[in-house]
Protein backbone atom coordinates (compact mmCIF):
# COMPACT_ATOMS: atom_id res chain seq x y z
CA UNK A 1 -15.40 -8.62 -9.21
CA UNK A 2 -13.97 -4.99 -9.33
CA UNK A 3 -11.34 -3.76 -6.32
CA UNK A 4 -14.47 -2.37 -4.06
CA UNK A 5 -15.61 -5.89 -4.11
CA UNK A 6 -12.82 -7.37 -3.40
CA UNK A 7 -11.63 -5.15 -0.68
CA UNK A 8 -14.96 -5.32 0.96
CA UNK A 9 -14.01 -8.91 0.82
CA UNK A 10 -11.12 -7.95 2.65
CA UNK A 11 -12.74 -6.61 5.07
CA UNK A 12 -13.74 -9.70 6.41
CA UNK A 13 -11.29 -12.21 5.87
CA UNK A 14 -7.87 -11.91 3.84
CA UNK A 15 -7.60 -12.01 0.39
CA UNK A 16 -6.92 -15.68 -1.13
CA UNK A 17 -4.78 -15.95 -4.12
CA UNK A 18 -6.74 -15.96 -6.64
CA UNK A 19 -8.65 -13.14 -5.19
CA UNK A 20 -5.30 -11.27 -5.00
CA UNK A 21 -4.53 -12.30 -8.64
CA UNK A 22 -7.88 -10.54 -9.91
CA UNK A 23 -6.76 -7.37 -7.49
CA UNK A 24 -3.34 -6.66 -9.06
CA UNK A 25 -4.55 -7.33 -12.57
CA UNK A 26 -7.16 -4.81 -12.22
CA UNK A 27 -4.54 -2.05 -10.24
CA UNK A 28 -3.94 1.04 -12.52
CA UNK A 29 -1.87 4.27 -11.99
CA UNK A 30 0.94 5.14 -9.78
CA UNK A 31 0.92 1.07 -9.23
CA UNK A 32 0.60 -0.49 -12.12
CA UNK A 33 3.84 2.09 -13.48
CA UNK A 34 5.63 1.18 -10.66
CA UNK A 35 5.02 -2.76 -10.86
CA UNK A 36 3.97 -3.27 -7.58
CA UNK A 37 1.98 -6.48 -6.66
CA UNK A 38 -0.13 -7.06 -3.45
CA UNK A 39 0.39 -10.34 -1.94
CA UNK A 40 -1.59 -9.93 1.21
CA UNK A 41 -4.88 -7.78 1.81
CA UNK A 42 -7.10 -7.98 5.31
CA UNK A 43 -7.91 -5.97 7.55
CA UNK A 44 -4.80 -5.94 9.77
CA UNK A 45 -2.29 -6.09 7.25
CA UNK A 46 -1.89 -4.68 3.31
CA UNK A 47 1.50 -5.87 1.85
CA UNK A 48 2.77 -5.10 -1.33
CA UNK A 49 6.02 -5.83 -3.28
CA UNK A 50 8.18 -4.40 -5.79
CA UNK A 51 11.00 -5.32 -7.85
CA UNK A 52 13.80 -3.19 -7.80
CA UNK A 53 14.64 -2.20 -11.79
CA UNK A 54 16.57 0.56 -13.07
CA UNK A 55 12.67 2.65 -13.70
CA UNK A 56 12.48 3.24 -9.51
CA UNK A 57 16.50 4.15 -9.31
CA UNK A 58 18.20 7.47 -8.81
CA UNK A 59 20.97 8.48 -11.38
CA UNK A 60 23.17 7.27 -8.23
CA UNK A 61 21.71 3.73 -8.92
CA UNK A 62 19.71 3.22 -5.63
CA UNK A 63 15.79 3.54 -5.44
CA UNK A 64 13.97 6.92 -5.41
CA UNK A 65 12.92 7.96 -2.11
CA UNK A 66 9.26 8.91 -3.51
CA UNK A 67 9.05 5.44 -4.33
CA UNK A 68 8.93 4.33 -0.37
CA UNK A 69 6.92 6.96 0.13
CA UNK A 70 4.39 5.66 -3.03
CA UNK A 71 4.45 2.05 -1.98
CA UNK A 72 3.60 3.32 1.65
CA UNK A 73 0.37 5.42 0.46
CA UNK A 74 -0.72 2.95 -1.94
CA UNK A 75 -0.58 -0.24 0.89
CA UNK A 76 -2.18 2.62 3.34
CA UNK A 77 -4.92 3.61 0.93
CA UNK A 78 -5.96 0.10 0.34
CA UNK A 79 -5.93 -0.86 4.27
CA UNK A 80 -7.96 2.16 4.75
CA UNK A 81 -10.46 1.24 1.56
CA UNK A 82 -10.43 -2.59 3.42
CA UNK A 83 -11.12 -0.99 7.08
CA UNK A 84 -14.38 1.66 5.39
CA UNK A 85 -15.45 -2.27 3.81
CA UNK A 86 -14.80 -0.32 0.59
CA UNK A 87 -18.32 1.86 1.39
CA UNK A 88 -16.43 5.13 1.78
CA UNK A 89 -13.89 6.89 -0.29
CA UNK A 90 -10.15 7.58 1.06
CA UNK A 91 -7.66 10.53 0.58
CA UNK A 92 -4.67 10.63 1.86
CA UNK A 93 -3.95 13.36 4.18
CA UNK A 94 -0.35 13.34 5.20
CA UNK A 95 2.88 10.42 4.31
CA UNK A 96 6.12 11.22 6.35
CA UNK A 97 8.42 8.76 5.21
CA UNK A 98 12.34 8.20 7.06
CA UNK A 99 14.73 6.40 4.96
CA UNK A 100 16.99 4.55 6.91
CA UNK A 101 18.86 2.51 4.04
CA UNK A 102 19.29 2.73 0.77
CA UNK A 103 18.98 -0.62 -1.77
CA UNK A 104 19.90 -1.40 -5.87
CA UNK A 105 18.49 -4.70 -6.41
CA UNK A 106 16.14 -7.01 -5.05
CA UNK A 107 12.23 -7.37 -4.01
CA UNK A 108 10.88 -4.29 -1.63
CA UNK A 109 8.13 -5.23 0.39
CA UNK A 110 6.17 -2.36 2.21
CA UNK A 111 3.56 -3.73 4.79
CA UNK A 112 1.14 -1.56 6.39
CA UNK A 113 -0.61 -2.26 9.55
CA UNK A 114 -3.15 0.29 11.39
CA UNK A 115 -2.74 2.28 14.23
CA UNK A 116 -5.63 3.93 14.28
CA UNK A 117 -8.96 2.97 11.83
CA UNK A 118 -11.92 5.81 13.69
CA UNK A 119 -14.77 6.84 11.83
CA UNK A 120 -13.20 9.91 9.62
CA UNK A 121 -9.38 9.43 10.35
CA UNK A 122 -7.37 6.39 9.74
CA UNK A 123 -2.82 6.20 10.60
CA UNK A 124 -1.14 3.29 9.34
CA UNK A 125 2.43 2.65 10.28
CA UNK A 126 4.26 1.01 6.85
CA UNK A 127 7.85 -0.45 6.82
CA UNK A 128 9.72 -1.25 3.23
CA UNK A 129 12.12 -3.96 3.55
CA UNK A 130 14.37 -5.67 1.32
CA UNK A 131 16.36 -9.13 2.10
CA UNK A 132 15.66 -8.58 5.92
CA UNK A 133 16.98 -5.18 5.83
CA UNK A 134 14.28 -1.71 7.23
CA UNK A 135 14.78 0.31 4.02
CA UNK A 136 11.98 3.01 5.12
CA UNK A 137 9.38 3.48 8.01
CA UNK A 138 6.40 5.74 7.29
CA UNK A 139 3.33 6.83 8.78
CA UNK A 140 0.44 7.59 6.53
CA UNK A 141 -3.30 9.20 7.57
CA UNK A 142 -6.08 8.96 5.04
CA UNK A 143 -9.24 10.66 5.52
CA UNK A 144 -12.58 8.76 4.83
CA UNK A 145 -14.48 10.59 2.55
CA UNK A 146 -18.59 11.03 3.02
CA UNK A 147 -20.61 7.59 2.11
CA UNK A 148 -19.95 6.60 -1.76
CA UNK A 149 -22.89 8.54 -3.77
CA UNK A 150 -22.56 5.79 -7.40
């Protein structure tokens, strides 16, 4: 299985955890540097966690603001890829991310939910959290891209 299959899988019903397993080994870019890990894909939900080490920090010692803003495009990318039943490419189109508190250590987890999942314009709403704490809210609108052509 490759990550169209699986999110197409998605699509349907969520992700079990060895279907989840196979998703985050196969992850590259932006996610895999990071160290993120997905530990829940459907349709009405795409959560995603990430330890906090000194890679994602400011010199200050608290965590980058463009990583919110990643985690929140990458768990809204792969909601949107889950929503198209991975036959359509996404883009994103806009991320405004607030930051609302800042953390050092621990496990952020962003979770995504849609808003709105129409025919060429997806907005997901994503919140990173951290020990019960609202780190960051964003909002995120991908673009689905004309039918898949490979």
């Amino acid at each position: 299985m490759d990550l169209r299959d699986l999110c197409a899988t998605a699509a349907s019903r969520p992700l079990n955890e060895d279907e989840r397993t196979t998703f985050n080994s196969l992850i590259t870019g932006v996610d895999r540097t990071l160290g993120t890990r997905y530990v829940h894909i459907s349709a009405q939900e795409v959560s995603l966690e990430l330890e906090i080490t000194p890679k994602v920090l400011q010199p200050w010692g608290i965590v980058h603001g463009g990583v919110y803003a990643a985690l929140a495009e990458s768990a809204a990318s792969v909601g949107s890829l889950v929503a198209t039943g991975a036959r359509r490419g996404i883009a994103g189109l806009s991320n405004s991310t607030d930051f609302i508190a800042s953390a050092s250590h621990g496990t952020i987890r962003a979770t995504a939910r849609p808003v709105h999942t129409g025919r060429t314009l997806h907005l997901w709403e994503v919140s990173c959290e951290c020990e019960g704490r609202i780190l960051a809210r964003s909002t995120v609108r991908c673009i689905v891209l004309s039918p898949r052509m490979d």
